[in-house]
PDB file of N, CA and C in Angstrom:
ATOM      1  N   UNK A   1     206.433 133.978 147.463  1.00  0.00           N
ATOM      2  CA  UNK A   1     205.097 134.370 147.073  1.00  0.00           C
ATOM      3  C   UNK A   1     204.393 134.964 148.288  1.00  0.00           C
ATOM      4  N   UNK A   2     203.529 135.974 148.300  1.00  0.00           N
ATOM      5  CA  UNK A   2     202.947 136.846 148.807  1.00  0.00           C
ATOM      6  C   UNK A   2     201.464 136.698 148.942  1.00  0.00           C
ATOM      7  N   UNK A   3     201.186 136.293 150.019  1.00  0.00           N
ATOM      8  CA  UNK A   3     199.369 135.852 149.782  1.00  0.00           C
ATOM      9  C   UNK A   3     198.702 137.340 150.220  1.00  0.00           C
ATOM     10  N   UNK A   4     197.499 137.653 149.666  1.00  0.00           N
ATOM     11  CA  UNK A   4     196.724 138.119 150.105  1.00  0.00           C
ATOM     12  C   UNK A   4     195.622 138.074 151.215  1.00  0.00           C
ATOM     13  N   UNK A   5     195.711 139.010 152.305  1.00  0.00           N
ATOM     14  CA  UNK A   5     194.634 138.467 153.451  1.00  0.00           C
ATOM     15  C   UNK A   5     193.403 139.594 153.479  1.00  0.00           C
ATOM     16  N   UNK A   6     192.224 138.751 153.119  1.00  0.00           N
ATOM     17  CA  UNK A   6     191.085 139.624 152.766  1.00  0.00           C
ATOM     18  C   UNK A   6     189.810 139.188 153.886  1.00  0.00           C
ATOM     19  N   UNK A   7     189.124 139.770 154.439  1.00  0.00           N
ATOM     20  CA  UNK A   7     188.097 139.190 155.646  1.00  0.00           C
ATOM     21  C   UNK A   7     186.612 139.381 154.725  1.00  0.00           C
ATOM     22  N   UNK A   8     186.037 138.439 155.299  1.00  0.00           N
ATOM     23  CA  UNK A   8     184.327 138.649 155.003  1.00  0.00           C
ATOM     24  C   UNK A   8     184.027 139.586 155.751  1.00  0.00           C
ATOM     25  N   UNK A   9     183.032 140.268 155.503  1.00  0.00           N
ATOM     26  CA  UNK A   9     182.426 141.821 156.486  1.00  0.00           C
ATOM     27  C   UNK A   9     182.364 141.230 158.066  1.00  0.00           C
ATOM     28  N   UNK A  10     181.252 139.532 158.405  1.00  0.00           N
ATOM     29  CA  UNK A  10     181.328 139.245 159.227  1.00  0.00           C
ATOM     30  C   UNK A  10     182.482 138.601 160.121  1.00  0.00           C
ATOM     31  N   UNK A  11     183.810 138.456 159.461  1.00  0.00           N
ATOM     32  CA  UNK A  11     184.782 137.856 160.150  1.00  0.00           C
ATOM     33  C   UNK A  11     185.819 139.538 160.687  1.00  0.00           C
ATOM     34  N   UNK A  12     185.722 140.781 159.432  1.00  0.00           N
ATOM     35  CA  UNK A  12     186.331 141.769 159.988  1.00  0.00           C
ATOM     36  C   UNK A  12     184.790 142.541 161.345  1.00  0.00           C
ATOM     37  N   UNK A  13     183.895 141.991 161.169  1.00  0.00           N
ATOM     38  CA  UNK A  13     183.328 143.220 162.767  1.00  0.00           C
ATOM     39  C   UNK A  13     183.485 141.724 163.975  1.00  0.00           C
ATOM     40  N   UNK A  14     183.515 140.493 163.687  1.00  0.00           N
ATOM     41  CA  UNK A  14     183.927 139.784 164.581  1.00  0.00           C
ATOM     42  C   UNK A  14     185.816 140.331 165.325  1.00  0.00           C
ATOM     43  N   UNK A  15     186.307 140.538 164.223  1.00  0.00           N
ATOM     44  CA  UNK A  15     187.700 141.198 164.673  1.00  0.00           C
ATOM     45  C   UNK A  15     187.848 142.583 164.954  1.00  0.00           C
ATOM     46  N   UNK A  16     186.990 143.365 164.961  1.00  0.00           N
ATOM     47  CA  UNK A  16     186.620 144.899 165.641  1.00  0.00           C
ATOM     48  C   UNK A  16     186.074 144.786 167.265  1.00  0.00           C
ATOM     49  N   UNK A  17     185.432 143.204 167.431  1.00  0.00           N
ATOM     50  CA  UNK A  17     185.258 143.409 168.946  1.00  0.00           C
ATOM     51  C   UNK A  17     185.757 143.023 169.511  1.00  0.00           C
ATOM     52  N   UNK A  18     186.893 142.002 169.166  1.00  0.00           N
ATOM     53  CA  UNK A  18     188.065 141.946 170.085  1.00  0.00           C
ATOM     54  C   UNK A  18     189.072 142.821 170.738  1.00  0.00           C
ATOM     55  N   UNK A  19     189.336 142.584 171.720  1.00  0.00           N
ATOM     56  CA  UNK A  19     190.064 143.685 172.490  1.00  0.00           C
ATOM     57  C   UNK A  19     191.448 144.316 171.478  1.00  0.00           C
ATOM     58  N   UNK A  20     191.564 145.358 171.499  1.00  0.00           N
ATOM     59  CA  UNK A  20     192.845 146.005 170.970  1.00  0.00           C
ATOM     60  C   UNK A  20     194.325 144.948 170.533  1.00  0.00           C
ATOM     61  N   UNK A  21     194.762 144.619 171.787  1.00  0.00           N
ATOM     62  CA  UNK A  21     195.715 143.736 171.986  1.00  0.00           C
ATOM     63  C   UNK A  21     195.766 142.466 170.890  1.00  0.00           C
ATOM     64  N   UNK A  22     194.258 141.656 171.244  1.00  0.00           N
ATOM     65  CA  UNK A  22     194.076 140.250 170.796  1.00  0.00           C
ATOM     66  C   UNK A  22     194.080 140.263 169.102  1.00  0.00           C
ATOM     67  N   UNK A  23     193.313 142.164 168.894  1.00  0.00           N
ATOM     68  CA  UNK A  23     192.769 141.899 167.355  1.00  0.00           C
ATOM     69  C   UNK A  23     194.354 142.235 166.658  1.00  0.00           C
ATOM     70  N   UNK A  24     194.799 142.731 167.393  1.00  0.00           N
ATOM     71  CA  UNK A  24     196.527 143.486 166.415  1.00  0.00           C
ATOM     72  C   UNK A  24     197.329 141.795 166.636  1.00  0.00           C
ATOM     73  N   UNK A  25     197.512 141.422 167.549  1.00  0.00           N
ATOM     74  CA  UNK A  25     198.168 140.217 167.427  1.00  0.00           C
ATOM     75  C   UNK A  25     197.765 139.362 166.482  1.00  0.00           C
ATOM     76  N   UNK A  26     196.285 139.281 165.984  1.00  0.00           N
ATOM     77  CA  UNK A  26     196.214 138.054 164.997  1.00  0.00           C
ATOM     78  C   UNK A  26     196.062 138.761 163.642  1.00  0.00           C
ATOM     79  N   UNK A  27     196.010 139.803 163.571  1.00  0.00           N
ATOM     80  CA  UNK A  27     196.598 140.416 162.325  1.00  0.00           C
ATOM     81  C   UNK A  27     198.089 140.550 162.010  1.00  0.00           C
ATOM     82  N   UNK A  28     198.818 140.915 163.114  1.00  0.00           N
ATOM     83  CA  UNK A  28     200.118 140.622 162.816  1.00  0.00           C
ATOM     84  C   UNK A  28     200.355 139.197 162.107  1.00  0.00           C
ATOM     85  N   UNK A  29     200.294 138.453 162.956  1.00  0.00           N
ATOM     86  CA  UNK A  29     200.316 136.713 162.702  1.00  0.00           C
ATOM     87  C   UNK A  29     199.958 136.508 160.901  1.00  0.00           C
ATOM     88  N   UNK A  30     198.964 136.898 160.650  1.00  0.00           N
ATOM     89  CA  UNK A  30     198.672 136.788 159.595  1.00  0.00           C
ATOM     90  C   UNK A  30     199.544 137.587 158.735  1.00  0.00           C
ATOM     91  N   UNK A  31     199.609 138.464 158.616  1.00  0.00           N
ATOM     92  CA  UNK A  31     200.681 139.228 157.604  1.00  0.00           C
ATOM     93  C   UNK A  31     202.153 138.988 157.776  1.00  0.00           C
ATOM     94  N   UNK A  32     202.513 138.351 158.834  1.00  0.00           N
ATOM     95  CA  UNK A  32     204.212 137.950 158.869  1.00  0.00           C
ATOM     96  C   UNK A  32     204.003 136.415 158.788  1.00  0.00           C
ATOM     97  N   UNK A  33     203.174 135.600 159.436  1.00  0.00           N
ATOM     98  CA  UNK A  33     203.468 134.136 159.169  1.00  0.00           C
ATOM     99  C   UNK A  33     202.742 133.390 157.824  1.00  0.00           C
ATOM    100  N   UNK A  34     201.822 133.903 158.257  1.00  0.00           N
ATOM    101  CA  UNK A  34     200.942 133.028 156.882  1.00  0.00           C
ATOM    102  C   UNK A  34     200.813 134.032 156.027  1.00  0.00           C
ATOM    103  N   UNK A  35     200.744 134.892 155.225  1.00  0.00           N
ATOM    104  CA  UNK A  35     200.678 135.823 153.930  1.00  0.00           C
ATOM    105  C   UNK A  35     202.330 135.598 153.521  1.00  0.00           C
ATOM    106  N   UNK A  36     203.272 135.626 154.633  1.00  0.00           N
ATOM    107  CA  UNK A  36     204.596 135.653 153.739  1.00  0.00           C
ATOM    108  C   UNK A  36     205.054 133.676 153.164  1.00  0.00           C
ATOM    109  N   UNK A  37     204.197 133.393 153.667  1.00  0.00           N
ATOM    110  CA  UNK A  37     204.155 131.295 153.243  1.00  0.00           C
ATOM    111  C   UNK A  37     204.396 131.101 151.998  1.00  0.00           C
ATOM    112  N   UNK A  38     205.236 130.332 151.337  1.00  0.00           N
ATOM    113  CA  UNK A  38     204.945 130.055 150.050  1.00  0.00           C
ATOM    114  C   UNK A  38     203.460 129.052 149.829  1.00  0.00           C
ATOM    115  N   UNK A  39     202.692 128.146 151.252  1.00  0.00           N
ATOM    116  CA  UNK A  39     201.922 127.757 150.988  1.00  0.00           C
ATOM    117  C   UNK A  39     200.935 128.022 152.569  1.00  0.00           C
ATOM    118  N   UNK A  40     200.232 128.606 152.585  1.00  0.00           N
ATOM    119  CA  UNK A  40     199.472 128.913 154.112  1.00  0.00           C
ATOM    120  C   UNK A  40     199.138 127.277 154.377  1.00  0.00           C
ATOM    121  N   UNK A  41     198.911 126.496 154.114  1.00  0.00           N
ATOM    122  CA  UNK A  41     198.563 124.881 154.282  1.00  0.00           C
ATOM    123  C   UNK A  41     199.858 124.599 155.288  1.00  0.00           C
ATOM    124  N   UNK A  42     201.088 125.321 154.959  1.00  0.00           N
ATOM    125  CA  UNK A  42     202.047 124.444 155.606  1.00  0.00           C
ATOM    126  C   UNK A  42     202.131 124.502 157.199  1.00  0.00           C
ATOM    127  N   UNK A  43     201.508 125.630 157.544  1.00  0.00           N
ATOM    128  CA  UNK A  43     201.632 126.078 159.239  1.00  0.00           C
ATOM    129  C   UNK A  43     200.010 125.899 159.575  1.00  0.00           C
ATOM    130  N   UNK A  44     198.567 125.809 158.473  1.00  0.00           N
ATOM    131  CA  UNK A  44     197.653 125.599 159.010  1.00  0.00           C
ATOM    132  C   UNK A  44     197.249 124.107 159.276  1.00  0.00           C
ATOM    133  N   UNK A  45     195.581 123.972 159.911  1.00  0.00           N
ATOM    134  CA  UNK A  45     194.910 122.493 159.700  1.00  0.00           C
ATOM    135  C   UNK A  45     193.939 122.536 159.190  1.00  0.00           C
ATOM    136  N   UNK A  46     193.866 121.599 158.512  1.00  0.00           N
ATOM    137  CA  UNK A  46     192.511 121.479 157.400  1.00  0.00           C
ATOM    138  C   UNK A  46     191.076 121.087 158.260  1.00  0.00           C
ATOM    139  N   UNK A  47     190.146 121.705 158.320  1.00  0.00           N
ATOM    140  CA  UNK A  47     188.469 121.294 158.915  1.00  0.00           C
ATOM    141  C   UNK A  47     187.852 120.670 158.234  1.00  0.00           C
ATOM    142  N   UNK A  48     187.445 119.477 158.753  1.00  0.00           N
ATOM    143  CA  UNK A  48     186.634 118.289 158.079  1.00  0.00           C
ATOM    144  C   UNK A  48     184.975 118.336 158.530  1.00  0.00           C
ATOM    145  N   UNK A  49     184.267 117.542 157.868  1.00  0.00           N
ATOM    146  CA  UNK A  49     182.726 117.476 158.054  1.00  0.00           C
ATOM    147  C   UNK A  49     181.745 118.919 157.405  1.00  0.00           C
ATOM    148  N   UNK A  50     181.361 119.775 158.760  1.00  0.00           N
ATOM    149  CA  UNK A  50     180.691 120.798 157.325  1.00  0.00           C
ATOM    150  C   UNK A  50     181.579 121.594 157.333  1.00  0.00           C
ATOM    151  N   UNK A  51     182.793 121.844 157.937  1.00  0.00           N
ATOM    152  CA  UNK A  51     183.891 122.609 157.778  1.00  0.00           C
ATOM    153  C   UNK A  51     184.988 122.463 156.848  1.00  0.00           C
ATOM    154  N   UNK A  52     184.159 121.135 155.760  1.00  0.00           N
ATOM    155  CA  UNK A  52     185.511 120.771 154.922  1.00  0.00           C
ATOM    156  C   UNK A  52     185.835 122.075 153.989  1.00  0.00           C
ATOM    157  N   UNK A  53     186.702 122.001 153.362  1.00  0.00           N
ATOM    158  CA  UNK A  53     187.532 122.981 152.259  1.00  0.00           C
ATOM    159  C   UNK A  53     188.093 124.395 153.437  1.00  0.00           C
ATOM    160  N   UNK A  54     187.910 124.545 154.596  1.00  0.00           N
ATOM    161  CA  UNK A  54     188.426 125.869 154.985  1.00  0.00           C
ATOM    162  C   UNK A  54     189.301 125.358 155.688  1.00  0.00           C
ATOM    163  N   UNK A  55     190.540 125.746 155.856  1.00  0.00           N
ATOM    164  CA  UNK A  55     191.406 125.864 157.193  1.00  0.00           C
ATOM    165  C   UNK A  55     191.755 126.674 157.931  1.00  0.00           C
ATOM    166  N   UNK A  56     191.735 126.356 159.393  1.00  0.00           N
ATOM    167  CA  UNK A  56     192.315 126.994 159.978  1.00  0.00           C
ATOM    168  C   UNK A  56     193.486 127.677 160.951  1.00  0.00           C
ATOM    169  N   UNK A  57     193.780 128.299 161.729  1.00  0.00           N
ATOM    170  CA  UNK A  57     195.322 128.606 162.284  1.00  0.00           C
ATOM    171  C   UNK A  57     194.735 129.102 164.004  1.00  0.00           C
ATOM    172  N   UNK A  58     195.732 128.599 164.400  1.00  0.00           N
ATOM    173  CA  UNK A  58     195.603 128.835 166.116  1.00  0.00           C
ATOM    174  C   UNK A  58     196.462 129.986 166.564  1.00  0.00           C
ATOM    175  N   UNK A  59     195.780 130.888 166.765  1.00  0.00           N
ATOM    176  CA  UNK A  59     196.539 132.496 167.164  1.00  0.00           C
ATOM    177  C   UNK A  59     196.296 133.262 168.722  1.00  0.00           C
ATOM    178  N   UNK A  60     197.022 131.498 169.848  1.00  0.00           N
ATOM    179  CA  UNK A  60     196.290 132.225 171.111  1.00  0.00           C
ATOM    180  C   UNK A  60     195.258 131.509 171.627  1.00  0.00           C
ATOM    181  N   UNK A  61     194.581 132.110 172.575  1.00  0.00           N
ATOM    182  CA  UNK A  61     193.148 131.340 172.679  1.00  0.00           C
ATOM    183  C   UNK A  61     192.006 131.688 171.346  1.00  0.00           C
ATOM    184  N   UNK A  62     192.063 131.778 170.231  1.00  0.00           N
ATOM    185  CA  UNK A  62     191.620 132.478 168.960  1.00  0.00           C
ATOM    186  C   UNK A  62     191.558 131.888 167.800  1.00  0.00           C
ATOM    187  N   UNK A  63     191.117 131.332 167.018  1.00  0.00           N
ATOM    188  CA  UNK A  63     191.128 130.693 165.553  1.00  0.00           C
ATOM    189  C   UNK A  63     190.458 131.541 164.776  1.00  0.00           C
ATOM    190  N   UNK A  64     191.213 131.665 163.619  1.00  0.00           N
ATOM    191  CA  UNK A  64     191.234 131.957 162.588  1.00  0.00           C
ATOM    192  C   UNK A  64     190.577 131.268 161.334  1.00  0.00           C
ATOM    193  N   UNK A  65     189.684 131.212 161.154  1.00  0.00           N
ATOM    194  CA  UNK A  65     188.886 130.180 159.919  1.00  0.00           C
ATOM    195  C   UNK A  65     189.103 130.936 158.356  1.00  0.00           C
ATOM    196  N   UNK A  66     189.712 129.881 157.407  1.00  0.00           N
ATOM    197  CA  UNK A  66     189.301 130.805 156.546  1.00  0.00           C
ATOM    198  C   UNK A  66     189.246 129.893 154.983  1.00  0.00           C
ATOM    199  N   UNK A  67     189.272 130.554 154.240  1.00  0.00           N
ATOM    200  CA  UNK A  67     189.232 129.681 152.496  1.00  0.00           C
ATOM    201  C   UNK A  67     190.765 130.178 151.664  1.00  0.00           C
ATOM    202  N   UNK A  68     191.171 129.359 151.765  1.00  0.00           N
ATOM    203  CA  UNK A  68     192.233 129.133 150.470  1.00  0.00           C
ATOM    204  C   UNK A  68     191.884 129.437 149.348  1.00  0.00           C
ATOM    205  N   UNK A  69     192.544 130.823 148.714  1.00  0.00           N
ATOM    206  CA  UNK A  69     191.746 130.550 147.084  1.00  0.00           C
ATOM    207  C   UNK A  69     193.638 130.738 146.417  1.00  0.00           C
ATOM    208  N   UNK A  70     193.850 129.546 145.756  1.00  0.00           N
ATOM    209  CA  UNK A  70     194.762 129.422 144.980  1.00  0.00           C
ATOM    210  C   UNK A  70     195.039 130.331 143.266  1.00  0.00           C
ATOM    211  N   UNK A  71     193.682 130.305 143.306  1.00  0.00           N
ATOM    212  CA  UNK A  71     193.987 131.299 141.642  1.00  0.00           C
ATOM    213  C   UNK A  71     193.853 132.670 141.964  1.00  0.00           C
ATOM    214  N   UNK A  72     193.630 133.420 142.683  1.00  0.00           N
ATOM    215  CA  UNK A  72     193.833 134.681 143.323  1.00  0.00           C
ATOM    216  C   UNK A  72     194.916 135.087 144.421  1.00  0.00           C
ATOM    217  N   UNK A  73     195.380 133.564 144.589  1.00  0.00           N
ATOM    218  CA  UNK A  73     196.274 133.533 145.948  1.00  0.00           C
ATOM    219  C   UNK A  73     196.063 134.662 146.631  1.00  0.00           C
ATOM    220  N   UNK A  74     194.886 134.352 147.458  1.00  0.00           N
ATOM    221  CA  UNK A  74     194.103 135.249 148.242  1.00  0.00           C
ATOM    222  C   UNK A  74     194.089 134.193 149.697  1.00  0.00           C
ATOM    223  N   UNK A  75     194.101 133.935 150.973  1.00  0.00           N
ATOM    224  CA  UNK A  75     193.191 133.884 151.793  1.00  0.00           C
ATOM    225  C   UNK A  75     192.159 134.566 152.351  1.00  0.00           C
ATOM    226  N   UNK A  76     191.036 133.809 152.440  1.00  0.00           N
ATOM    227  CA  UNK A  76     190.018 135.086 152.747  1.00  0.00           C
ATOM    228  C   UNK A  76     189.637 134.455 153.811  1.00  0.00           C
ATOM    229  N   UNK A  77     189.561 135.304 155.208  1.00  0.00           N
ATOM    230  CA  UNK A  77     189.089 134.995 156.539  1.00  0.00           C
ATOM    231  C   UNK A  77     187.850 134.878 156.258  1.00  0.00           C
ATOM    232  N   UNK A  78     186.922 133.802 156.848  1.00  0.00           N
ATOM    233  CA  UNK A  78     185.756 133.965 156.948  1.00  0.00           C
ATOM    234  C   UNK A  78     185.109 133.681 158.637  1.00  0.00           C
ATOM    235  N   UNK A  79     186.010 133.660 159.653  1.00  0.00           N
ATOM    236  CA  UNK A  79     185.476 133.595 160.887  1.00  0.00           C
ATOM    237  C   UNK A  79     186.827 134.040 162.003  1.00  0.00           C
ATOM    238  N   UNK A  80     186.579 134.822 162.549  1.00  0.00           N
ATOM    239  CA  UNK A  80     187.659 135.079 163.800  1.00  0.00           C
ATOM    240  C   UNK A  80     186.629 135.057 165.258  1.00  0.00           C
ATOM    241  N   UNK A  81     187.253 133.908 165.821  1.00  0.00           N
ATOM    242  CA  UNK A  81     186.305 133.646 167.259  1.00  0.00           C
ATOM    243  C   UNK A  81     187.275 133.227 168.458  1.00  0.00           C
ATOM    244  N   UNK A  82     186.720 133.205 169.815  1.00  0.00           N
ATOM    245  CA  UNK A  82     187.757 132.368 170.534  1.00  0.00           C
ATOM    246  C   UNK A  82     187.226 130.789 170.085  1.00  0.00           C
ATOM    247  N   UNK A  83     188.332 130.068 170.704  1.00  0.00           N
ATOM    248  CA  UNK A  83     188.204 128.740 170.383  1.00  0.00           C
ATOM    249  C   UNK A  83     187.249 128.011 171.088  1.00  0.00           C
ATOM    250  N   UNK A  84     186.200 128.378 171.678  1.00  0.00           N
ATOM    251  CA  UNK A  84     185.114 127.655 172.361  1.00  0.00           C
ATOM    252  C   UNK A  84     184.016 128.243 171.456  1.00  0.00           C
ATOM    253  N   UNK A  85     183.592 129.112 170.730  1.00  0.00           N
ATOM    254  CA  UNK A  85     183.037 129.742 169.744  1.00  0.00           C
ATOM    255  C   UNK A  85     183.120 129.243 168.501  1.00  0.00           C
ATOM    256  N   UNK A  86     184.436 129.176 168.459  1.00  0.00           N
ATOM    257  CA  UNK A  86     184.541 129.518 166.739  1.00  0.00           C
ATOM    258  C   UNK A  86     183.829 128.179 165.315  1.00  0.00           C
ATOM    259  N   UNK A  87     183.691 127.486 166.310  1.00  0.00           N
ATOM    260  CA  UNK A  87     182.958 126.312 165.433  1.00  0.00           C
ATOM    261  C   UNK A  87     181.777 126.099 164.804  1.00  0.00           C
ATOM    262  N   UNK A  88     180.606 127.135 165.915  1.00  0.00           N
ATOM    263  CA  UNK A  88     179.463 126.852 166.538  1.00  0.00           C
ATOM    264  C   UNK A  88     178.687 127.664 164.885  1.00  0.00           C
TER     265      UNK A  88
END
């Protein structure tokens, strides 16, 4: 199964100002590791408190936040930050 990887407007211009290098690497990542998953859960971690229901994936000094949608089998990014950021 084949997931779909779709960004919120604010998670794709958060990934337009990353440097060249950083933003192609975690797009790669995403389209070969987690979109080709039979379940993106299996390589991510789940965020608890007000971050419950999204998970996310470590790509680098970089996280990836995003929502699982199972009946569209879609992931949809909703935050790309470095990891001292990306919580806040």
């Amino acid at each position: 199964m084949v997931w779909a990887i779709e960004f919120l407007p604010e998670a794709a211009k958060e990934l337009r100002k990353l440097d060249r290098t950083a933003a192609a690497r975690i797009v790669k990542t995403l389209e070969d590791r987690i979109a080709s998953q039979e379940d993106p859960r299996a390589i991510g971690s789940a965020l608890v408190g007000d971050h419950a229901g999204l998970w996310r994936w470590r790509i680098g000094d970089y996280r990836v936040v995003a929502r699982i949608e199972d009946e569209r089998i879609t992931v949809l990014v909703v935050r790309v930050a470095h990891r001292r950021e990306v919580y806040r």
